[in-house]
Protein backbone atom coordinates (compact mmCIF):
# COMPACT_ATOMS: atom_id res chain seq x y z
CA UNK A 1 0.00 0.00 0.00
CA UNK A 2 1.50 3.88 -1.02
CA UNK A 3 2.07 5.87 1.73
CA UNK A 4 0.11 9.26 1.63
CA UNK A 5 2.05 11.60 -0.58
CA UNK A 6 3.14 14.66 2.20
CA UNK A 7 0.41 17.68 1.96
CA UNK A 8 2.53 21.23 0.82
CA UNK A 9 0.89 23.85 3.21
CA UNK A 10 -0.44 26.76 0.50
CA UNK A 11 2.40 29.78 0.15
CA UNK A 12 1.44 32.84 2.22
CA UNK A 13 -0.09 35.19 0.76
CA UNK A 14 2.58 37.85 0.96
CA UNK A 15 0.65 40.62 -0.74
CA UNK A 16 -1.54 41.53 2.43
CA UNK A 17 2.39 41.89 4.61
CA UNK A 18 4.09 44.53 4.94
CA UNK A 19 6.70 42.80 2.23
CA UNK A 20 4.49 43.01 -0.39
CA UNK A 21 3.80 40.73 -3.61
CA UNK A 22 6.72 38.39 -3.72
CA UNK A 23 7.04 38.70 -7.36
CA UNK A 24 8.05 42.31 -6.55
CA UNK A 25 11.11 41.22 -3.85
CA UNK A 26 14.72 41.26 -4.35
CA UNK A 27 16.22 37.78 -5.72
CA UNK A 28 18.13 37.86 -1.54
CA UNK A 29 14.77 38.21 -0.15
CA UNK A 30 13.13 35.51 -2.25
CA UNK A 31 16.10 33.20 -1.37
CA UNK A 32 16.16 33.63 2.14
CA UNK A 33 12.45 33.16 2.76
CA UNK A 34 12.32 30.18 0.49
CA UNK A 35 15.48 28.01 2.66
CA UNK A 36 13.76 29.90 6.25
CA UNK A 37 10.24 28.27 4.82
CA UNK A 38 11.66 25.43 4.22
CA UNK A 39 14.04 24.46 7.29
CA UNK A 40 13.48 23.02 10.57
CA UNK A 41 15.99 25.04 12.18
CA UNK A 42 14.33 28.09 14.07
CA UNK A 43 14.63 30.79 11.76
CA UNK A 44 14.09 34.88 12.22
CA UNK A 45 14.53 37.37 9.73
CA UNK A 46 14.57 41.62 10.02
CA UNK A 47 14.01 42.87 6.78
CA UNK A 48 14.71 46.29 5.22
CA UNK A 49 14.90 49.74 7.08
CA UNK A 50 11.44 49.36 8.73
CA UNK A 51 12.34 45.76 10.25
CA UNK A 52 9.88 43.76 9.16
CA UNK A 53 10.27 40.29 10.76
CA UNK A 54 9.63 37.33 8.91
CA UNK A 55 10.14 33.76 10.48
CA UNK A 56 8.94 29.77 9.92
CA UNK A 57 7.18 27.37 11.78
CA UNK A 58 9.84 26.36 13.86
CA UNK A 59 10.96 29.78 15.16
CA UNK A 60 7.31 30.40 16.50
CA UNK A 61 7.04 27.03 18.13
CA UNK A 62 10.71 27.38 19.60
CA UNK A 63 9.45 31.22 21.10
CA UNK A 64 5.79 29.91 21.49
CA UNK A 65 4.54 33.05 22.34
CA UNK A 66 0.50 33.19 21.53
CA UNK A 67 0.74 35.92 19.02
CA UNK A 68 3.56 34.04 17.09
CA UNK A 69 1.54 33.37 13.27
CA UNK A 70 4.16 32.05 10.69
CA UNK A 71 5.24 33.35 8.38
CA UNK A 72 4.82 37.13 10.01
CA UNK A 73 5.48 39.72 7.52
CA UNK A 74 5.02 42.87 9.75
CA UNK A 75 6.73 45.27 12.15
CA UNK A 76 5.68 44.10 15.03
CA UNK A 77 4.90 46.64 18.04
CA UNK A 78 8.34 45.09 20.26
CA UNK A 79 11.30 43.84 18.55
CA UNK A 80 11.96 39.92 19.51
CA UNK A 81 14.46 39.49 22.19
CA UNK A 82 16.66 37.57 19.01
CA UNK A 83 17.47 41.35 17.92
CA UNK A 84 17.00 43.83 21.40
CA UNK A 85 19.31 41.80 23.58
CA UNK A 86 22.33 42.91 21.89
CA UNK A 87 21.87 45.95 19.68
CA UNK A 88 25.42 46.74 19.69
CA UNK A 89 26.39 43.50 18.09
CA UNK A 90 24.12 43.81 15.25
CA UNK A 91 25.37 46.98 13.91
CA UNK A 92 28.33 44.82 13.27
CA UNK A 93 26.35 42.17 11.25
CA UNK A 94 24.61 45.29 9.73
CA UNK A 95 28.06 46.05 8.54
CA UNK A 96 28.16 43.20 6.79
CA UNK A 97 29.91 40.75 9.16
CA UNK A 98 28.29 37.62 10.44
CA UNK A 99 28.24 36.23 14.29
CA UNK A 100 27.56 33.86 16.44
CA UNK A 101 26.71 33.44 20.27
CA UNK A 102 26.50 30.64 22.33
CA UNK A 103 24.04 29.59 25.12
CA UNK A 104 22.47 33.37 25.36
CA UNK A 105 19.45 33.10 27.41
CA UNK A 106 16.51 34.50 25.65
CA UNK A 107 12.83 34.26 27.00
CA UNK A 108 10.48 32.16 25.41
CA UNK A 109 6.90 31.07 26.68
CA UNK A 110 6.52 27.84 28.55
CA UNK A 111 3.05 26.58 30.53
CA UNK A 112 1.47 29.63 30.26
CA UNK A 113 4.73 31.94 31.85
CA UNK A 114 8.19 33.41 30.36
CA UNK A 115 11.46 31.07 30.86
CA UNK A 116 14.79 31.49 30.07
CA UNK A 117 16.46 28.98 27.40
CA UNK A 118 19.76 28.95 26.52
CA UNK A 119 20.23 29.32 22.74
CA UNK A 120 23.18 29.61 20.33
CA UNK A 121 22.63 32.14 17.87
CA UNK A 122 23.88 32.97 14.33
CA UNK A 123 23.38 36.18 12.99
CA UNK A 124 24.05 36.32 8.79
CA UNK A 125 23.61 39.67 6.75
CA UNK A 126 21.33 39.37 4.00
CA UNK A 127 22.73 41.62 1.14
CA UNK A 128 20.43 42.98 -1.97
CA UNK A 129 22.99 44.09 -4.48
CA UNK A 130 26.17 45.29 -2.52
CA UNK A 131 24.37 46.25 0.89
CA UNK A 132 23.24 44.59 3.57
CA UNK A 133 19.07 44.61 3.54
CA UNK A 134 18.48 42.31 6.50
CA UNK A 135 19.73 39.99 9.20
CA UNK A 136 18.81 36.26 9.22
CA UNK A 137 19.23 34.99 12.75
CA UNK A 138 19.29 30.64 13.50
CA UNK A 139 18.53 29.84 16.93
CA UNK A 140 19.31 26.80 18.22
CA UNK A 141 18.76 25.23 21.60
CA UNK A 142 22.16 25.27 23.68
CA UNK A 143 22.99 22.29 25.67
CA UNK A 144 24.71 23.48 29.07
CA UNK A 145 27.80 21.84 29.92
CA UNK A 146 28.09 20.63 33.56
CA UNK A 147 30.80 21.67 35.78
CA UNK A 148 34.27 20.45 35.51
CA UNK A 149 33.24 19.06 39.53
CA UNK A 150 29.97 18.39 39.78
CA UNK A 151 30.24 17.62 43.86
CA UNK A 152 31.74 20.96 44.35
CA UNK A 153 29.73 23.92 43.04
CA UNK A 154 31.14 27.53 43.29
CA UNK A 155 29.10 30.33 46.09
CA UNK A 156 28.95 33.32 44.24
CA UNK A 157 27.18 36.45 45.08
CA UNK A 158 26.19 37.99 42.34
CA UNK A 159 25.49 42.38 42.85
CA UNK A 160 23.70 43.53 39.69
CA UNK A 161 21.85 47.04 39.77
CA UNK A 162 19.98 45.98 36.69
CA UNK A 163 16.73 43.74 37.35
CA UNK A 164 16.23 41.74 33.85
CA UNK A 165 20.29 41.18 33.88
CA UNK A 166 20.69 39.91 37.45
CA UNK A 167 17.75 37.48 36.82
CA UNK A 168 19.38 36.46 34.05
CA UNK A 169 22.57 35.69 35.54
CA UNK A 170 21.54 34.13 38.58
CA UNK A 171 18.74 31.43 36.61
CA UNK A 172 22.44 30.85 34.50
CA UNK A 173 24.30 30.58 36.91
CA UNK A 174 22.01 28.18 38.99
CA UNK A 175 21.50 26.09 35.63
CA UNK A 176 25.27 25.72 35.87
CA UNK A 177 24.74 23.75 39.66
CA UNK A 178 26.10 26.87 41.63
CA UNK A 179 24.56 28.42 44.74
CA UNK A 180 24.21 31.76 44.04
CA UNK A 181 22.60 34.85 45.83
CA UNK A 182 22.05 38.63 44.57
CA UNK A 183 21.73 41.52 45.46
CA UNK A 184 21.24 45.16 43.04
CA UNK A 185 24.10 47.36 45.19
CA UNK A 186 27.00 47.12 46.81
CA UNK A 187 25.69 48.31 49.87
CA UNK A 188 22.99 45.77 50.14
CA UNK A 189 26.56 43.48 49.44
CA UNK A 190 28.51 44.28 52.60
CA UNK A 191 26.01 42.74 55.20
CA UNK A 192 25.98 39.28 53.14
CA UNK A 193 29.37 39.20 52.78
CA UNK A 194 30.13 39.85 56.32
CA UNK A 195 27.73 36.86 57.36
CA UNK A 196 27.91 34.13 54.85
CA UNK A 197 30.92 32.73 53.06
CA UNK A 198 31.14 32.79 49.48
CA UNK A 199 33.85 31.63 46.73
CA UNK A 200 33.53 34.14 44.52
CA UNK A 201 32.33 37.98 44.07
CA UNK A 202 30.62 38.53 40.89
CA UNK A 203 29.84 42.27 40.67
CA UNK A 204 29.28 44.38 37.77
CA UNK A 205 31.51 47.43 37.56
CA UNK A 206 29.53 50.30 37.66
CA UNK A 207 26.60 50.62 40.22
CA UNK A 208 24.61 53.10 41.83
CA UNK A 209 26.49 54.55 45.07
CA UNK A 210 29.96 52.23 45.80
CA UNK A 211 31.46 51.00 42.68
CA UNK A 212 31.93 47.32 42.07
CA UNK A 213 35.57 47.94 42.28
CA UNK A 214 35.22 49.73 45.63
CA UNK A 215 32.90 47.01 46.73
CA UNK A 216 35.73 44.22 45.83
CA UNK A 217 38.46 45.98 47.39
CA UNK A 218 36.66 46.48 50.83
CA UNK A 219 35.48 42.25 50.59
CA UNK A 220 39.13 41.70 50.33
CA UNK A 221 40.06 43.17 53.50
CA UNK A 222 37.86 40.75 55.42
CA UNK A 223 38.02 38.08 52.73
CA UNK A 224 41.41 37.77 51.20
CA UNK A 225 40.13 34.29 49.86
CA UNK A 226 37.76 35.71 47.80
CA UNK A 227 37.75 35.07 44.41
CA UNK A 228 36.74 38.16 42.25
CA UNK A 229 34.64 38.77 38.82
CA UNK A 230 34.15 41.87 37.02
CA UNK A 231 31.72 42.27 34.36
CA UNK A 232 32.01 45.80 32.37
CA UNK A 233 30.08 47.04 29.29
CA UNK A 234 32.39 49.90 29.03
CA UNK A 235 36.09 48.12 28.68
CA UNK A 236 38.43 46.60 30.96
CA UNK A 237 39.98 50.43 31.62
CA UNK A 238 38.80 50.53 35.27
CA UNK A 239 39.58 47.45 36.00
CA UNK A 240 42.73 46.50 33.86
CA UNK A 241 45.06 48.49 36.73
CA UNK A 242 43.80 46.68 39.74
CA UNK A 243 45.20 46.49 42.93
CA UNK A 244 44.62 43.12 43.50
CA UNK A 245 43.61 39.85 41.31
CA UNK A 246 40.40 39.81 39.67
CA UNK A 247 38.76 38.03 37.00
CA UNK A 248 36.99 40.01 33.99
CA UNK A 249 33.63 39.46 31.24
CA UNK A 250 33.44 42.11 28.64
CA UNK A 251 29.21 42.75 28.47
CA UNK A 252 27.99 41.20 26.69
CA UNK A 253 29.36 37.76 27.21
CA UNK A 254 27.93 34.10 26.62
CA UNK A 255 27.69 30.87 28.34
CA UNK A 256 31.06 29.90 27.43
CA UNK A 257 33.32 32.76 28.81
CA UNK A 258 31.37 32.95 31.60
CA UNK A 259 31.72 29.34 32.14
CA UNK A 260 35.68 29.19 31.27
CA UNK A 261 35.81 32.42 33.78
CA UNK A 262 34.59 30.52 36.75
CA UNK A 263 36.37 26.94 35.74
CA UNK A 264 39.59 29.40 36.02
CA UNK A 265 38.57 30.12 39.27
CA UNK A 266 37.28 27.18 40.72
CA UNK A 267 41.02 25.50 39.42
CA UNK A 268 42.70 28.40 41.38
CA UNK A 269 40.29 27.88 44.48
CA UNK A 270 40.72 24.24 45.14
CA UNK A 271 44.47 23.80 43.42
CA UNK A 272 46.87 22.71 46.59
């Protein structure tokens, strides 16, 4: 007996987007909405100055947000967190050069709430004739690596002034099998420190009142043990002259660095 023959779900009528009739679209456009149609992978694309975003059946089950209707086709009123998480790196790929980041927590919808998966990312420029038109972005789920020691997770206390990027952090850091605790200041820091023992002090830079560097110096002085981890999104200039040893993440960083960070640590914590 034949099997069925497989059922070709009718093209999108691209005339009633803000794209317009396909027969009118640049032989790039055509191309990479034909392989994004046609691919399992999770795909997203921003096209042309107004940013329309066009995507496939797999992007909007990986995202699964209610509103998510492939193929898309429109502007829509908040840019997906694929694009607003790292604006700075897509003026690069803008520019014409393409990237790629590794187990970058974006939020996606899960039993009716917002979680944080881990996805590698691949940003391509789409080109129509010499310049770049639009940005294809491949998301892929990241698998987290466990720790180098599994029976020994790092303490960290994390200080983050910023809500979303502390959350963010912490939920990594956690998926990682650390203990971890936050707080948004340094302030709020000193108490904690003073009462608990931690392995490590991961602090961002620049916060409101004491400065992450002020805050690190000052855990020292009761805490000479204490491992130290700067993250910056303005250089390594105030901390590149330290004092005293300290770890360092240029913002923004991935999953990797930040795990190859703390496996430097940890092998400096527990060597003899």
């Amino acid at each position: 007996m034949n099997s069925p023959a497989a059922v070709t779900p009718p093209a999108p009528d691209w005339s009633t987007t803000a794209l317009g009739d396909a027969a009118g679209w640049p032989p790039g456009l055509r191309l990479t909405v034909d392989i994004m149609l046609n691919s399992p992978q999770a795909m997203l694309l921003m096209w042309g100055a107004e940013q329309i975003m066009v995507y496939n059946q797999a992007y909007a089950e990986l995202i699964s947000l209610p509103s998510l209707r492939a193929p898309g086709g429109h502007v829509p009123s908040m840019q997906p967190a694929a694009w607003s998480w790292n604006s700075a790196a897509l003026a690069e790929v803008r520019a014409g050069r393409s990237l790629s980041y590794r187990g970058r927590p974006l939020p996606v919808w899960r039993n009716g709430r917002v979680e944080q998966q881990p996805l590698d990312l691949y940003y391509t420029p789409i080109r129509n004739g010499g310049e770049v038109a639009g940005i294809l972005c491949t998301l892929v789920p990241a698998a987290m690596a466990p720790l180098a020691d599994s029976n020994a997770p790092l303490r960290l206390l994390v200080v983050e002034d910023n809500t979303d990027a502390r959350y963010l952090v912490c939920e990594t850091l956690r998926a990682l099998g650390h203990e971890v605790q936050a707080v948004a200041s340094g302030e709020d820091a000193l108490p904690l420190l003073a009462a608990q023992s931690f392995d490590v002090l991961f602090t961002d830079v620049s916060l409101p009142g004491m400065s992450g560097v002020d805050l690190a110096r000052r855990a020292r002085q009761d805490a000479p043990q204490l491992a130290l981890l700067f993250a910056s999104g303005y250089g390594d200039e105030l901390t590149r002259r330290l004092d005293f040893p300290a770890h360092s993440l240029q913002k923004p960083y991935d999953i990797e660095q930040l795990q190859a960070a703390l496996q430097q640590i940890a092998s400096g914590l527990r060597s003899p």
